[in-house]
N, C-alpha and C. Protein backbone atom coordinates (compact mmCIF):
# COMPACT_ATOMS: atom_id res chain seq x y z
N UNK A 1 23.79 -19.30 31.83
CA UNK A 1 22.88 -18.34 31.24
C UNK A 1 21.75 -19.11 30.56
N UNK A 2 20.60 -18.33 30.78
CA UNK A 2 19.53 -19.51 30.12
C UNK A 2 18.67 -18.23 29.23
N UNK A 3 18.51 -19.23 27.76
CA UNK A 3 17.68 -18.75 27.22
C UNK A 3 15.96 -18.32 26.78
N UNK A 4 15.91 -17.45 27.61
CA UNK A 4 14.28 -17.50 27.04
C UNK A 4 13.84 -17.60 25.77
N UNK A 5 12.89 -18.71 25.34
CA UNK A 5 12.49 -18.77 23.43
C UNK A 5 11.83 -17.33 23.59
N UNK A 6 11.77 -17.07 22.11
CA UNK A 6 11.48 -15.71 21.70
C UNK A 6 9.75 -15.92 21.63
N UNK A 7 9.30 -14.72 21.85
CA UNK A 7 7.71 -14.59 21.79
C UNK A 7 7.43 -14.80 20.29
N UNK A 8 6.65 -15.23 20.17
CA UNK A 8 6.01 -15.72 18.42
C UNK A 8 4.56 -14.33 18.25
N UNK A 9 5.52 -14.04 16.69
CA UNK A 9 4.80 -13.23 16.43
C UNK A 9 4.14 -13.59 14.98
N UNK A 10 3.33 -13.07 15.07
CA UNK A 10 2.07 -13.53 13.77
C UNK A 10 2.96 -12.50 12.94
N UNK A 11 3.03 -12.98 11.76
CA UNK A 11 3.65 -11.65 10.12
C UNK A 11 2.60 -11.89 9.93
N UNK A 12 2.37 -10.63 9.16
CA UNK A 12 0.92 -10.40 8.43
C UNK A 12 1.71 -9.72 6.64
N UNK A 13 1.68 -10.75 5.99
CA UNK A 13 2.24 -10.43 4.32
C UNK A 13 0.95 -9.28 3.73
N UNK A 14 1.33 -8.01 3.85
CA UNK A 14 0.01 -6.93 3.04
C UNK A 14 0.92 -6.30 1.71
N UNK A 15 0.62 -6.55 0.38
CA UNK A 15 1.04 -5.91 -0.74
C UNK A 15 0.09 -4.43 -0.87
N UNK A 16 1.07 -3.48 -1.08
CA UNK A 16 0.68 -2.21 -1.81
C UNK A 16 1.18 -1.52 -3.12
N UNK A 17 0.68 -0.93 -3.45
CA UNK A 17 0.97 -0.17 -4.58
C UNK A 17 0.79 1.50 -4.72
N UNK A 18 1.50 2.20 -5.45
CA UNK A 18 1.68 3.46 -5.41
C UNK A 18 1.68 3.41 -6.95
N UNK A 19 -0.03 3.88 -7.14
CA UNK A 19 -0.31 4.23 -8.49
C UNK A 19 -0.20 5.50 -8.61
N UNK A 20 0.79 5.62 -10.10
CA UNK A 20 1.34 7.12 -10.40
C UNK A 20 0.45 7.57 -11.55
N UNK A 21 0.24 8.85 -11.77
CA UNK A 21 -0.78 9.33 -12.82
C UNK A 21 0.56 9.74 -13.69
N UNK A 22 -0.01 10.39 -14.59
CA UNK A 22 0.86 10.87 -16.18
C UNK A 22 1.09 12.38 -15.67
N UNK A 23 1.08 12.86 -14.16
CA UNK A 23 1.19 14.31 -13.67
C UNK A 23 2.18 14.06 -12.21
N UNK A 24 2.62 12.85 -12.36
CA UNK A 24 3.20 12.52 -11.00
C UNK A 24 2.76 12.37 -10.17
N UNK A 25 1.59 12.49 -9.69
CA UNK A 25 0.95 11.92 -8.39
C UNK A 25 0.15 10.51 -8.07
N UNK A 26 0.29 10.30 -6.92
CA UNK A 26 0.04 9.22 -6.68
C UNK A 26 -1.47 9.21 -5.70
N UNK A 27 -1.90 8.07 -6.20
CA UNK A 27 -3.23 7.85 -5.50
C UNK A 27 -3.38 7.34 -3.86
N UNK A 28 -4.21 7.84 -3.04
CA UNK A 28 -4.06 7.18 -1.81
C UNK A 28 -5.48 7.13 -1.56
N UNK A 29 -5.94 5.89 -0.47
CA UNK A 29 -7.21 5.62 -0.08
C UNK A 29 -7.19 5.64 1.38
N UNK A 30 -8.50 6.05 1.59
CA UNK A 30 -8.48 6.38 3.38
C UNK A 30 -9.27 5.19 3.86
N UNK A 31 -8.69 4.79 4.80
CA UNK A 31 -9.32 3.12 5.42
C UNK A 31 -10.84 3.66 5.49
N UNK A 32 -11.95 2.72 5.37
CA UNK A 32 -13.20 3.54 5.54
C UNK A 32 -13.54 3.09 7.18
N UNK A 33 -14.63 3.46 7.96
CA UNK A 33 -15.60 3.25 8.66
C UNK A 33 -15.62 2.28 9.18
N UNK A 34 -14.78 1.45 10.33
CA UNK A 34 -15.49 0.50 10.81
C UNK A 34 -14.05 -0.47 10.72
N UNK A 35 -13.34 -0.33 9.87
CA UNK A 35 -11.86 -0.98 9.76
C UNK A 35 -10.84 -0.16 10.76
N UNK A 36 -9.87 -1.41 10.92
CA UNK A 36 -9.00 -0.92 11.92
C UNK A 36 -8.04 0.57 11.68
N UNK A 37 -7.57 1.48 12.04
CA UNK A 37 -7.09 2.15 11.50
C UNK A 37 -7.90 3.41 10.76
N UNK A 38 -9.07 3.29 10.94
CA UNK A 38 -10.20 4.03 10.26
C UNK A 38 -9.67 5.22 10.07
N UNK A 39 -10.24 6.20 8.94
CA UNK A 39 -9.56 7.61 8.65
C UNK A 39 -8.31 7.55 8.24
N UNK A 40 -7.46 6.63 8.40
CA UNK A 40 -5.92 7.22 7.79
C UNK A 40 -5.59 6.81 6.48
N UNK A 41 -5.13 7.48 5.71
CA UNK A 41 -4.86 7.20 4.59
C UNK A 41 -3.78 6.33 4.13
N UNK A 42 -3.55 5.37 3.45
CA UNK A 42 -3.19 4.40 2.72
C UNK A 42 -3.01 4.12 1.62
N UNK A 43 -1.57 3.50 1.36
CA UNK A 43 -1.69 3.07 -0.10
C UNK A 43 -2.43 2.17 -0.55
N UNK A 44 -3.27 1.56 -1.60
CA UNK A 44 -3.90 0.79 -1.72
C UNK A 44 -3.44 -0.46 -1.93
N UNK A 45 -4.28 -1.75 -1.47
CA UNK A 45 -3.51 -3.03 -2.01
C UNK A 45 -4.53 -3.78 -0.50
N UNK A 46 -3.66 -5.07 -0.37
CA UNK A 46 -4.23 -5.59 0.89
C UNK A 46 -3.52 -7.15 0.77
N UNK A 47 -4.39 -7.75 2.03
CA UNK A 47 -3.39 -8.74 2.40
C UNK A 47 -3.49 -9.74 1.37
N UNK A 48 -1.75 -10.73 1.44
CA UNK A 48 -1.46 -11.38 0.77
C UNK A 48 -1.96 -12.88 0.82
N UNK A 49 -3.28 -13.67 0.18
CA UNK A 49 -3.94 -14.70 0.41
C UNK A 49 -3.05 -15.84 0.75
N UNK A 50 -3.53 -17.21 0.83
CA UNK A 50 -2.26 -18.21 0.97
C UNK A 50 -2.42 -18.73 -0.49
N UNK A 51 -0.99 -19.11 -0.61
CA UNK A 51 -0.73 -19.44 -2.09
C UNK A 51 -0.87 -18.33 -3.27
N UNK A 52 -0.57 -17.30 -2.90
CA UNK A 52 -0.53 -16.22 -3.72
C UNK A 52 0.52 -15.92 -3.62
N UNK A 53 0.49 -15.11 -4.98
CA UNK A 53 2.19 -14.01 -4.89
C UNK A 53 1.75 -12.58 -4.80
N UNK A 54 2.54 -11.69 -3.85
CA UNK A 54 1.97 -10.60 -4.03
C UNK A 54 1.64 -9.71 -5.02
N UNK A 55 2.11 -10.08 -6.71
CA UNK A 55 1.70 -8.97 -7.44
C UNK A 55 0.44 -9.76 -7.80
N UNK A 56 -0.27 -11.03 -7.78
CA UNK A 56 -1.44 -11.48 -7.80
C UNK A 56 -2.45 -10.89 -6.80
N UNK A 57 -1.99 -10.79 -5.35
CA UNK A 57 -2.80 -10.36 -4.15
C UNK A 57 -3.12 -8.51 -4.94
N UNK A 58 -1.97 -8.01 -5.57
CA UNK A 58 -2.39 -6.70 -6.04
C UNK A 58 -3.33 -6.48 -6.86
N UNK A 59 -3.28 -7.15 -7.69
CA UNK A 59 -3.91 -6.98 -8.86
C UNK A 59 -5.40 -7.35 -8.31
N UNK A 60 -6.07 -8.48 -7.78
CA UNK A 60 -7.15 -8.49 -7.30
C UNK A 60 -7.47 -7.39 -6.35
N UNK A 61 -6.75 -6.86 -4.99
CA UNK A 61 -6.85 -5.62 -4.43
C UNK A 61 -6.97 -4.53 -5.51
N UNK A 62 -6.30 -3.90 -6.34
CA UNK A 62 -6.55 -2.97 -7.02
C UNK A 62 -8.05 -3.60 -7.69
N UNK A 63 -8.43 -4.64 -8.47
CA UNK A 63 -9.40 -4.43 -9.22
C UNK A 63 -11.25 -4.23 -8.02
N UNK A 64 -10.77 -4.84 -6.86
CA UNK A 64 -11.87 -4.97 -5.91
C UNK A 64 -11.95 -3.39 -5.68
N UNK A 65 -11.20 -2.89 -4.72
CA UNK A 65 -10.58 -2.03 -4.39
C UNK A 65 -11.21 -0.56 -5.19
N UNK A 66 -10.57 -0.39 -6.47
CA UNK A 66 -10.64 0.44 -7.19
C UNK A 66 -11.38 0.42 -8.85
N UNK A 67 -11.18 -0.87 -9.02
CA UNK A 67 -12.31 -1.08 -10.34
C UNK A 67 -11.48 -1.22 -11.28
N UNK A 68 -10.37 -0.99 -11.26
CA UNK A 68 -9.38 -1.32 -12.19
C UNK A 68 -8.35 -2.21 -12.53
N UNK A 69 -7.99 -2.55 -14.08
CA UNK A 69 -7.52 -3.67 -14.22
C UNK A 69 -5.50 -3.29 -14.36
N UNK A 70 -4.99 -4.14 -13.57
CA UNK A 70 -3.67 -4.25 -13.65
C UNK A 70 -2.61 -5.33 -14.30
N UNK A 71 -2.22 -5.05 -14.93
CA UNK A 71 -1.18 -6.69 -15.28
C UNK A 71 -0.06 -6.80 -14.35
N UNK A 72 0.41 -7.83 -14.31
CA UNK A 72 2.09 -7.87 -13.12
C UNK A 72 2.53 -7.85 -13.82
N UNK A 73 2.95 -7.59 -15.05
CA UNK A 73 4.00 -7.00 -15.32
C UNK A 73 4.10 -5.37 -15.05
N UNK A 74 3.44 -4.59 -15.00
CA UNK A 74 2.83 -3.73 -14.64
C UNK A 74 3.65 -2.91 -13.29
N UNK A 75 3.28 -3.99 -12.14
CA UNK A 75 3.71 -3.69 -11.17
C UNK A 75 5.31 -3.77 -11.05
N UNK A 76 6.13 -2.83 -10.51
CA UNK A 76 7.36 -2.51 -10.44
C UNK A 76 8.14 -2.45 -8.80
N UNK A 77 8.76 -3.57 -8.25
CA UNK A 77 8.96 -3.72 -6.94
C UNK A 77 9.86 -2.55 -6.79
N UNK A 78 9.56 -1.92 -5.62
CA UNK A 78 10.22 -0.52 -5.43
C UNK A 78 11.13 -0.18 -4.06
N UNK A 79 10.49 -0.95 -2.61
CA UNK A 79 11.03 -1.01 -1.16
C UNK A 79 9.34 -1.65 -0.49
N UNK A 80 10.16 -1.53 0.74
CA UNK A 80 9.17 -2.24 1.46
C UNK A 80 9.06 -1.96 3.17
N UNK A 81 8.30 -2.32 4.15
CA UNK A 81 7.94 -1.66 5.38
C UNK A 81 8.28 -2.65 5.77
N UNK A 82 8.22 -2.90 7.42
CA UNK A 82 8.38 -3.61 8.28
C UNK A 82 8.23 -3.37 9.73
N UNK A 83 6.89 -3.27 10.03
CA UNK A 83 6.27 -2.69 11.35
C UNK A 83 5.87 -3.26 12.17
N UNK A 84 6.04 -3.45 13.37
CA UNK A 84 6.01 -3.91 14.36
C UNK A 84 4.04 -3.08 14.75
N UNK A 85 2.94 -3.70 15.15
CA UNK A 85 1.99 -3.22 15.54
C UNK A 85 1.46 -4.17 17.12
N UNK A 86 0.79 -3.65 17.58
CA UNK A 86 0.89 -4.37 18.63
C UNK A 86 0.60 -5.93 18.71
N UNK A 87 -0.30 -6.24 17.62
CA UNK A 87 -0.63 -7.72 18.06
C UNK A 87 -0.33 -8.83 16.94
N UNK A 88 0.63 -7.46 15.72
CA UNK A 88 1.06 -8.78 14.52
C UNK A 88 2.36 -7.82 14.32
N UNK A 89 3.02 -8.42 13.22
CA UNK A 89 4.14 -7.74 12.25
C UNK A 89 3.77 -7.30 11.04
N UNK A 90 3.55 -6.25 10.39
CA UNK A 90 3.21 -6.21 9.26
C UNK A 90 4.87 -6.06 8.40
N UNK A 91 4.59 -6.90 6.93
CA UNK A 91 5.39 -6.73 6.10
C UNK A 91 4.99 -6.49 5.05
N UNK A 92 5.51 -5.51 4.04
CA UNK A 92 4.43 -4.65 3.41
C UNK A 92 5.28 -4.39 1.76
N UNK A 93 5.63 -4.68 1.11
CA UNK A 93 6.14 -5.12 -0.34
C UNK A 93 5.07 -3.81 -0.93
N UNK A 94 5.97 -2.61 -1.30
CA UNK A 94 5.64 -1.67 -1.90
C UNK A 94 5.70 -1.64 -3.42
N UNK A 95 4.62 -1.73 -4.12
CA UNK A 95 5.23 -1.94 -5.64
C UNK A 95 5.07 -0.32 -6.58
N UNK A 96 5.29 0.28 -7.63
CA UNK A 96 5.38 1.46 -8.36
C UNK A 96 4.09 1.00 -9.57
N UNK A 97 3.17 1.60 -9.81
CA UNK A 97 2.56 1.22 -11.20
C UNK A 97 2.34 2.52 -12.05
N UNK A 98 2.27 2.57 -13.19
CA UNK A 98 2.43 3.58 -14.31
C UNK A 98 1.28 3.11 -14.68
N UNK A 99 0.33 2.23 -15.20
CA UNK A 99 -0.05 1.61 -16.69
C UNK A 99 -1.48 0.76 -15.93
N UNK A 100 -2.36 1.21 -16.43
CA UNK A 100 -3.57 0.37 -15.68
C UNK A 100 -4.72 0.86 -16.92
N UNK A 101 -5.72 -0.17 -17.07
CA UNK A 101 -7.11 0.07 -17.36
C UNK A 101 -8.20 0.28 -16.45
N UNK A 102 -9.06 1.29 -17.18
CA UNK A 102 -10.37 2.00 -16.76
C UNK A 102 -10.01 3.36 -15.61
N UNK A 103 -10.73 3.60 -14.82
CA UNK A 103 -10.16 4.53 -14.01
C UNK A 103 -10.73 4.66 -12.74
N UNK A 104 -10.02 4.50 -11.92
CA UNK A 104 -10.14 4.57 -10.53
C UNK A 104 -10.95 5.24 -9.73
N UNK A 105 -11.85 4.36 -9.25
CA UNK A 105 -12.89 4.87 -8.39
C UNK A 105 -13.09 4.02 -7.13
N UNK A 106 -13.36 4.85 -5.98
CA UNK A 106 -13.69 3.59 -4.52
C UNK A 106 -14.92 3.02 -4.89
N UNK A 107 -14.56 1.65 -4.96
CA UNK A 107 -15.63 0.75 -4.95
C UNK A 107 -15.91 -0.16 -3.34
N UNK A 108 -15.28 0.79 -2.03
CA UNK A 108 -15.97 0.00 -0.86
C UNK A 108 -15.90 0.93 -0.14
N UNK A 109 -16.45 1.76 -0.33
CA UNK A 109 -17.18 3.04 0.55
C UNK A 109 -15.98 3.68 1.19
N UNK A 110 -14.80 3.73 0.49
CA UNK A 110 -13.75 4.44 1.21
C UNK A 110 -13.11 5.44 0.34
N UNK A 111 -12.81 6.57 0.81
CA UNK A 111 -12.43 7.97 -0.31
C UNK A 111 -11.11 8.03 -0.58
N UNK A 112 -10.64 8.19 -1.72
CA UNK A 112 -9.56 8.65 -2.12
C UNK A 112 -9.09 9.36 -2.86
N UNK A 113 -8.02 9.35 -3.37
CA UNK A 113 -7.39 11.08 -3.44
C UNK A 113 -6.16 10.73 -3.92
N UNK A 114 -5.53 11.74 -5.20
CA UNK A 114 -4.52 11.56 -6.39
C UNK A 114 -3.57 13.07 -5.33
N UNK A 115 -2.70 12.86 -5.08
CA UNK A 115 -1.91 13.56 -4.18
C UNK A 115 -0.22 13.98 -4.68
N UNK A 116 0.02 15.26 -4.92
CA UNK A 116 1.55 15.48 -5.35
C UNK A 116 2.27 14.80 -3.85
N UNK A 117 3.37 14.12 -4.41
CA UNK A 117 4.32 14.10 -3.12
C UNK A 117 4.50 15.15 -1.86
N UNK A 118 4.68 15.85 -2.32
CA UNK A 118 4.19 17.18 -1.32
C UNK A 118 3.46 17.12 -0.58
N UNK A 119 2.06 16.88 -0.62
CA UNK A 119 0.59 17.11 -0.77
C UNK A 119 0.63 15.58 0.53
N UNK A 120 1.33 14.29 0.73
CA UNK A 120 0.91 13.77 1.16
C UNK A 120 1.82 13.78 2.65
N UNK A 121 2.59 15.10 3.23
CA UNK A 121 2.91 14.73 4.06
C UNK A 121 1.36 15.08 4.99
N UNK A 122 0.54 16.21 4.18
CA UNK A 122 -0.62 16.09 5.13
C UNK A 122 -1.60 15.50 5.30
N UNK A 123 -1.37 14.11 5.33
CA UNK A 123 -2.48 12.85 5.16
C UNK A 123 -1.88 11.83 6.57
N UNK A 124 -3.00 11.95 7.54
CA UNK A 124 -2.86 11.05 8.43
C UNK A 124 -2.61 10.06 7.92
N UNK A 125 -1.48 9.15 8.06
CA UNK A 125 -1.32 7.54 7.85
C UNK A 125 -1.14 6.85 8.82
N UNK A 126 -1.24 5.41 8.55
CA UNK A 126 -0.82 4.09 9.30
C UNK A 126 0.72 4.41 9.47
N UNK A 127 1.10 4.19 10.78
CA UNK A 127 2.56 4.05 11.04
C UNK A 127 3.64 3.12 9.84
N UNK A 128 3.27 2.16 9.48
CA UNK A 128 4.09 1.39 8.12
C UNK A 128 4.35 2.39 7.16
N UNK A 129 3.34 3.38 6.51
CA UNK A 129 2.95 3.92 4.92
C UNK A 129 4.29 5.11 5.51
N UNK A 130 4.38 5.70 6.34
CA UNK A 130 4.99 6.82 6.35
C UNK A 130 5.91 6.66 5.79
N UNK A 131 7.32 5.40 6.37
CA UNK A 131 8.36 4.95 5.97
C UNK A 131 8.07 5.25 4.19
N UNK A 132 7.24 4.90 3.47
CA UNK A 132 6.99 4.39 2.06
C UNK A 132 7.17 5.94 1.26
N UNK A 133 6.12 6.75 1.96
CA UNK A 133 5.96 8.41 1.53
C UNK A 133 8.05 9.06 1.44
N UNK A 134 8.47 8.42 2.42
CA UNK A 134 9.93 8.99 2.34
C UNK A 134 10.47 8.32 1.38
N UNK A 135 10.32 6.85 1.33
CA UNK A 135 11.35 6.55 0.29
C UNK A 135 11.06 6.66 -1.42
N UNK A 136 9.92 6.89 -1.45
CA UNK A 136 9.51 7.76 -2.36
C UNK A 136 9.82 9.09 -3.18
N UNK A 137 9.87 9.71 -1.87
CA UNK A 137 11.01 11.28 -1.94
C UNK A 137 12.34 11.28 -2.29
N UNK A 138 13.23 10.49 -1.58
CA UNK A 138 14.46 10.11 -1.57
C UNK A 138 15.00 9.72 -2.86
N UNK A 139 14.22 8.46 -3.46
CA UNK A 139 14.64 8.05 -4.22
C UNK A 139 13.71 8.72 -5.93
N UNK A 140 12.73 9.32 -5.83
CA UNK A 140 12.27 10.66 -6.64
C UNK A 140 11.61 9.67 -7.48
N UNK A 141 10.83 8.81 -7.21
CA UNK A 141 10.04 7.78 -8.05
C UNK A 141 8.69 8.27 -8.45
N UNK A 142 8.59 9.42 -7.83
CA UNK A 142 7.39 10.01 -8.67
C UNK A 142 7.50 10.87 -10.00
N UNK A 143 8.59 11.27 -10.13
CA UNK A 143 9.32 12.28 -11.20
C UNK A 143 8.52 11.55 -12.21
N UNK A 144 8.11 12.79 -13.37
CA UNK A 144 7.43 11.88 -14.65
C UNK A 144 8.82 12.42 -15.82
């Protein structure tokens, strides 16, 4: 029997976050114009630089991103994705945040939206985020 080596696949390390308001809902951003994935909505965050840790990669994503300032302590590791897309792997480290300064606004031309759990099964997403929206539910991490 002979073994074929396995096809090499690129991981792509992307940190997100699921910022919760003081009403239970959570914020989501819609990829803008021109990015892969365009129109679907997303948790916010983005990829993990080299030599970073992902609640560092967050905290700069949230402040680019949204204008706002986060501490890691802040961020609260919660579950995580693991998606197969056609030409990488995404692995996707979902974190919980309560506690942030200033207030959230798109600062790169992409819209977003403070959403009851409910509210986001009707938001086109990226195949990864869906998994995230359930375990969310399941485990009732939006409850205030």
């Amino acid at each position: 029997m002979s073994h074929q080596p396995a096809e090499k696949v690129k991981v792509v390390l992307v940190a997100a976050c699921a910022l919760i308001d003081g009403e239970g809902r959570v914020l989501m951003a819609e990829r803008p114009e021109g990015k892969e994935l365009a129109g679907l909505w997303e948790f916010p965050g983005g990829k993990v630089e080299g030599g970073e840790r992902p609640e560092e990669a967050l905290v700069r994503e949230l402040r680019e991103e949204l204008g706002i300032e986060v501490k890691p302590e802040a961020l609260e590791p919660f579950t995580f994705a693991s998606h197969g897309y056609e030409r990488f792997h995404l692995l996707m480290p979902l974190y919980l945040c309560r506690s942030w300064i200033g207030v959230a606004a798109p600062m790169e031309g992409q819209r977003i939206c403070w959403s009851a759990l409910s509210g986001l099964d009707s938001l086109p997403m990226p195949p990864a985020d869906r998994p995230l929206v359930e375990a969310l539910r399941r485990k009732g991490a939006l409850a205030t």
